[in-house]
Protein backbone atom coordinates (compact mmCIF):
# COMPACT_ATOMS: atom_id res chain seq x y z
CA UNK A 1 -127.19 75.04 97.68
CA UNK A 2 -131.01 74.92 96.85
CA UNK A 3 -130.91 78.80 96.66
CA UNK A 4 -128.54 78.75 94.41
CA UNK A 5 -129.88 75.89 92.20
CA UNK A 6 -133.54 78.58 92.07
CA UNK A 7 -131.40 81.57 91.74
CA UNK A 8 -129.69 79.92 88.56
CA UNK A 9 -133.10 78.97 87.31
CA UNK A 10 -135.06 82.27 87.66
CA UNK A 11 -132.06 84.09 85.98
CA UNK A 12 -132.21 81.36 82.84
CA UNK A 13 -128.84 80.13 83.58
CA UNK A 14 -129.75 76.43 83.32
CA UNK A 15 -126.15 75.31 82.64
CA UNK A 16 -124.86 76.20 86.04
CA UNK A 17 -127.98 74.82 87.51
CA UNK A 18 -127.73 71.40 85.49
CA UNK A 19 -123.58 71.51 86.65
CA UNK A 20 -124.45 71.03 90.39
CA UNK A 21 -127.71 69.18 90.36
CA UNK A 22 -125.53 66.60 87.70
CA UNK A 23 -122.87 66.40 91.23
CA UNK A 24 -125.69 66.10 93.43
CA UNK A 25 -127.36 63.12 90.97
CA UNK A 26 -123.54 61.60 91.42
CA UNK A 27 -123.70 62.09 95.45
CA UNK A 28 -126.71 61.23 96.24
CA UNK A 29 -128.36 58.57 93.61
CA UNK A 30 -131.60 58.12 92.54
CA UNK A 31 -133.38 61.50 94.72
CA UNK A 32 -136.55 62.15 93.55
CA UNK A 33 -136.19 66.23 93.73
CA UNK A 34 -132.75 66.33 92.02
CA UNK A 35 -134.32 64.30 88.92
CA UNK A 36 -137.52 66.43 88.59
CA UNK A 37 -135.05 69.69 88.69
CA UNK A 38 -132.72 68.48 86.50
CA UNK A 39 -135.36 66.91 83.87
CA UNK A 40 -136.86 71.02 84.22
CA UNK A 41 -133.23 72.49 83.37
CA UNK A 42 -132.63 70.05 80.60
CA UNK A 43 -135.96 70.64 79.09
CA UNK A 44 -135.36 74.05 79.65
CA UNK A 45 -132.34 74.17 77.87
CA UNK A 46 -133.05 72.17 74.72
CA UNK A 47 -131.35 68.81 76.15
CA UNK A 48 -134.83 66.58 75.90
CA UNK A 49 -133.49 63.34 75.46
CA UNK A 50 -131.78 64.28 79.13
CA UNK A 51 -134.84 65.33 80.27
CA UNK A 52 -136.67 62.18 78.99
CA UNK A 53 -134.25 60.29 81.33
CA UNK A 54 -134.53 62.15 84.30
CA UNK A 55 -138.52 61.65 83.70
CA UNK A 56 -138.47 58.02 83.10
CA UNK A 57 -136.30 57.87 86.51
CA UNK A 58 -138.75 59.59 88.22
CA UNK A 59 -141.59 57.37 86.88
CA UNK A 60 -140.09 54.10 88.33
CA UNK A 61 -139.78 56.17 91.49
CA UNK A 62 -142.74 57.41 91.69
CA UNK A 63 -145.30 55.44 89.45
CA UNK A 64 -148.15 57.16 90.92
CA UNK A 65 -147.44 61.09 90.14
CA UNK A 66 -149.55 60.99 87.12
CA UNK A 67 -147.67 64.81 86.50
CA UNK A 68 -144.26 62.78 85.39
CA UNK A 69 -145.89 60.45 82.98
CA UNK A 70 -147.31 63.74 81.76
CA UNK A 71 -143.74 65.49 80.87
CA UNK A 72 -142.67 62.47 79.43
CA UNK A 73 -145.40 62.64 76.66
């Protein structure tokens, strides 16, 4: 599943990437890789207020990856 998630990135397809990350996010809860790929495909596909979610998530997470707080700015 994680190739496929890449492959879908590299090729720009952010949609289909977004579609199974959202099932994994459903699945699996509050996982600190499927937020920071998900926050990248929103971003990446002009959905920021999504992306500002999935950021803020990942700060309560992890308050202490400085690189989060970053995106969020």
């Amino acid at each position: 599943m994680t190739d496929q998630i890449y492959s879908f990135i590299r090729e720009g397809c952010y949609q289909d990437a977004i579609k199974i990350l959202e099932e994994l996010w459903e699945t699996k809860g509050k996982v600190k890789s499927v937020y920071s790929v998900l926050g990248y495909c929103y971003f990446n596909s002009n959905q920021f207020d999504k992306s500002a979610e999935c950021y803020k998530v990942l700060i309560e997470i992890c308050p202490d990856v400085l690189q989060y707080q970053s995106y969020l700015a």
